[in-house]
C-alpha atoms as a PDB file:
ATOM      1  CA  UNK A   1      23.489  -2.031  91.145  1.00  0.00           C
ATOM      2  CA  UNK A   2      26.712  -3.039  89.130  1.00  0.00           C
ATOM      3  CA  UNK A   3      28.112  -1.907  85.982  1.00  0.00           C
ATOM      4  CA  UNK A   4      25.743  -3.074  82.494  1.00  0.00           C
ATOM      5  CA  UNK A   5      28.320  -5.110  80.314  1.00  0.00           C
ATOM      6  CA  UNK A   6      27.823  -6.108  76.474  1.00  0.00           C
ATOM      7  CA  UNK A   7      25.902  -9.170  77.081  1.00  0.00           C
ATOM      8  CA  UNK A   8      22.752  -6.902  78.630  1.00  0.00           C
ATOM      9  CA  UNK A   9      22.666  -4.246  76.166  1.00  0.00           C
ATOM     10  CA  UNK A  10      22.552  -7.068  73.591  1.00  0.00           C
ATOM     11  CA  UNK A  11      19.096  -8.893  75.358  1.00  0.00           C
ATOM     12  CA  UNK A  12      17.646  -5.358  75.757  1.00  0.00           C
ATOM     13  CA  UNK A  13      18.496  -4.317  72.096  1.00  0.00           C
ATOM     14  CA  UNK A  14      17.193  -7.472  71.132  1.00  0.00           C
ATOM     15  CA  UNK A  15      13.639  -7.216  73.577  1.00  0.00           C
ATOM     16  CA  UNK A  16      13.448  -3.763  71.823  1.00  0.00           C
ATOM     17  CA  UNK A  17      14.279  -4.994  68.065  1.00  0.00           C
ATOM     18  CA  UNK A  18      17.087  -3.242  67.897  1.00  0.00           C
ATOM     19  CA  UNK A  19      20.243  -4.128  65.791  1.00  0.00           C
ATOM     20  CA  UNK A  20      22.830  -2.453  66.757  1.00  0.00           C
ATOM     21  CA  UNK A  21      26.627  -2.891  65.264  1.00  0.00           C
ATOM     22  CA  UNK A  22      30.003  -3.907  67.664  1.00  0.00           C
ATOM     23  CA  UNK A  23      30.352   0.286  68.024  1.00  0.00           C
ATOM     24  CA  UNK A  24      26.988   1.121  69.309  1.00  0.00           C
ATOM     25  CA  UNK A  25      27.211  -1.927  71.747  1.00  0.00           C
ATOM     26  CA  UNK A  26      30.686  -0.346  73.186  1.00  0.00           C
ATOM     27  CA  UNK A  27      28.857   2.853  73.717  1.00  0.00           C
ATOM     28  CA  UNK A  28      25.533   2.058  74.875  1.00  0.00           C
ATOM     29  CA  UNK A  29      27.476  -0.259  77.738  1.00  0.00           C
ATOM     30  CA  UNK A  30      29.594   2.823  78.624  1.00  0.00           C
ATOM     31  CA  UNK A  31      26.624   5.569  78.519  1.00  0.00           C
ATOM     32  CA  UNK A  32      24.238   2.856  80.248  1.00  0.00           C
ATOM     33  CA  UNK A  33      26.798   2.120  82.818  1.00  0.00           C
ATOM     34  CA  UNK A  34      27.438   6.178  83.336  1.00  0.00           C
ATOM     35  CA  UNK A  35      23.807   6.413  83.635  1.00  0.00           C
ATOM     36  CA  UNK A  36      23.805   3.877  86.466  1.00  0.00           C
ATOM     37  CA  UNK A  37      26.424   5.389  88.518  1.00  0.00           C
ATOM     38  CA  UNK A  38      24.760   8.566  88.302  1.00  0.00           C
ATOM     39  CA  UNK A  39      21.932   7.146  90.431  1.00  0.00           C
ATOM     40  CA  UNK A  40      24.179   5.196  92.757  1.00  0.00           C
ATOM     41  CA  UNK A  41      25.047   8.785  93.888  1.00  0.00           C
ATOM     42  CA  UNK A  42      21.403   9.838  93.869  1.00  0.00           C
ATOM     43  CA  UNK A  43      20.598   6.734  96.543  1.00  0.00           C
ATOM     44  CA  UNK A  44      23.069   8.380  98.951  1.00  0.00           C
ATOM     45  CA  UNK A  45      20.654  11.484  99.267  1.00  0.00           C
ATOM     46  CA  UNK A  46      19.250  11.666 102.602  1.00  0.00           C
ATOM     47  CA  UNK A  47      15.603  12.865 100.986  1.00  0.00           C
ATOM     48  CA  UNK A  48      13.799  12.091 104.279  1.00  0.00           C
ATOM     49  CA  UNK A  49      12.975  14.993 104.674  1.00  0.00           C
ATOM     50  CA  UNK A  50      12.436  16.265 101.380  1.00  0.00           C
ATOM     51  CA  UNK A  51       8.132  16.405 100.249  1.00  0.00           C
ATOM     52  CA  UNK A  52       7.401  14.631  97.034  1.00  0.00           C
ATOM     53  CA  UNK A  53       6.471  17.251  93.923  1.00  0.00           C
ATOM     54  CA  UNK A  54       5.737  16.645  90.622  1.00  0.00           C
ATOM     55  CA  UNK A  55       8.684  19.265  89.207  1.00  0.00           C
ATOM     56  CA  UNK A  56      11.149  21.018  90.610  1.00  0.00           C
ATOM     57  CA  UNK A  57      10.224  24.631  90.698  1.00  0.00           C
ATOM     58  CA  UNK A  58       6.816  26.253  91.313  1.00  0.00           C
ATOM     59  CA  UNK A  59       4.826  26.883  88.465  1.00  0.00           C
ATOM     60  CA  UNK A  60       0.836  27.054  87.645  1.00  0.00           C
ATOM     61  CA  UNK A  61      -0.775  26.907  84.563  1.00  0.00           C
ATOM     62  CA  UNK A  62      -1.448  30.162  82.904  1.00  0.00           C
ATOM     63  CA  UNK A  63      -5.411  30.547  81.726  1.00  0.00           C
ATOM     64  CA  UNK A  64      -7.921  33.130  80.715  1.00  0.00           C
ATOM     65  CA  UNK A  65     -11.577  32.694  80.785  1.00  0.00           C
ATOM     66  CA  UNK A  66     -13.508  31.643  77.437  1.00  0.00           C
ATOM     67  CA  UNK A  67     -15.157  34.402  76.154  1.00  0.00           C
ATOM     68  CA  UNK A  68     -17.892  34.308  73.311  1.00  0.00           C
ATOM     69  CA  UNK A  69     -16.929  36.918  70.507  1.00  0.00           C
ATOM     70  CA  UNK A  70     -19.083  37.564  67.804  1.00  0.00           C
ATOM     71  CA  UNK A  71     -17.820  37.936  64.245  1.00  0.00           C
ATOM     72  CA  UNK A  72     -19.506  40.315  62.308  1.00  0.00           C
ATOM     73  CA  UNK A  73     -17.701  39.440  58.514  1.00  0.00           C
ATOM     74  CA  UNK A  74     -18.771  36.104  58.120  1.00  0.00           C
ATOM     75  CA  UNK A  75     -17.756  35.922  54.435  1.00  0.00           C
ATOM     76  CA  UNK A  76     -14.124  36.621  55.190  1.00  0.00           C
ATOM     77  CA  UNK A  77     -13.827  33.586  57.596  1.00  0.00           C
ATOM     78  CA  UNK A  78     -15.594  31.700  54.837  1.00  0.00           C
ATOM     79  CA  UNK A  79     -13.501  33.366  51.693  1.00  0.00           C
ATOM     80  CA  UNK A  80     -10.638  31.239  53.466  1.00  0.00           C
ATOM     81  CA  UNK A  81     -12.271  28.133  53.415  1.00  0.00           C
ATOM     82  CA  UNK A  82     -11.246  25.422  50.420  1.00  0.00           C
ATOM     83  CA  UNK A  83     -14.566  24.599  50.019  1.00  0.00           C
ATOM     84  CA  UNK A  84     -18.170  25.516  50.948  1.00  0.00           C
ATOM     85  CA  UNK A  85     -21.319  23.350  51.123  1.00  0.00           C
ATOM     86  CA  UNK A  86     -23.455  23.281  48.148  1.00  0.00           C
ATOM     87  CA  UNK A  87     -26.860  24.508  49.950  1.00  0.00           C
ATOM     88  CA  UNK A  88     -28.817  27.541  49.274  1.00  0.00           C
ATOM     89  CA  UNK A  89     -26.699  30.179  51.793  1.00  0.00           C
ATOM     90  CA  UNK A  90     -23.074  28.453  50.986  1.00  0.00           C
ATOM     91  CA  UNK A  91     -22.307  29.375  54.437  1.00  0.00           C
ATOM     92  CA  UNK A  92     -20.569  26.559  55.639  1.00  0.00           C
ATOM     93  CA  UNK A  93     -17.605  24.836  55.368  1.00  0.00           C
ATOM     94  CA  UNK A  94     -17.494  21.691  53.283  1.00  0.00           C
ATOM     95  CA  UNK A  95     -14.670  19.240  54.939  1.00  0.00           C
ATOM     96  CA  UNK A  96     -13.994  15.746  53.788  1.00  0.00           C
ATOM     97  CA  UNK A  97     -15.345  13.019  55.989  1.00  0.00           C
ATOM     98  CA  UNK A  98     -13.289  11.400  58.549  1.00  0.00           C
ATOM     99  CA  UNK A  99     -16.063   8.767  59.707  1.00  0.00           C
ATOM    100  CA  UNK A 100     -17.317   5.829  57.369  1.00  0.00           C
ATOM    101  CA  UNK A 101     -20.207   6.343  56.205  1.00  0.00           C
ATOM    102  CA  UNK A 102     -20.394   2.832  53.975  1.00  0.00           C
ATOM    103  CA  UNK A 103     -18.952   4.094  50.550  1.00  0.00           C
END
């Protein structure tokens, strides 16, 4: 790898529509060329022996099983709701529609 100068933060800024002024060009070339350098030193790793992982500590997911609760104060849940379907019960909640339905 080699150092990034001006001339290839300009095509990528330009690949990623990006206008950037004379400043942000200076900086981007030093920061991009830091960034470079950083994994020059990362190649000289001997990670032979090292196993591939996904992240760098141990962790698992933390889950509890689905459980079924029934809820005896339906009104409540529905006293929260902004609106209610206009049927005989009124025990439902009345949501706007997300899918055409050829209105």
């Amino acid at each position: 790898m080699g150092m990034i100068d001006r001339e290839q933060v300009r095509k990528v800024a330009h690949l990623a529509r990006l206008e950037l002024t004379p400043e942000e060009e200076e900086r981007f070339t030093t920061q991009l060329s830091g960034i470079l350098e950083y994994f020059e030193q990362l190649n000289e790793l001997d990670t032979s022996q090292v196993e591939p992982t996904a992240r760098a500590i141990d962790v698992s997911n933390v889950t509890r099983p689905d459980q079924l609760d029934s809820c005896e104060d339906r009104e409540l849940i529905l006293e929260s709701a902004p609106d209610r379907e206009a049927n005989a019960t009124g025990q439902f909640f009345k949501v706007p529609q997300i899918i055409g339905g050829g209105e």
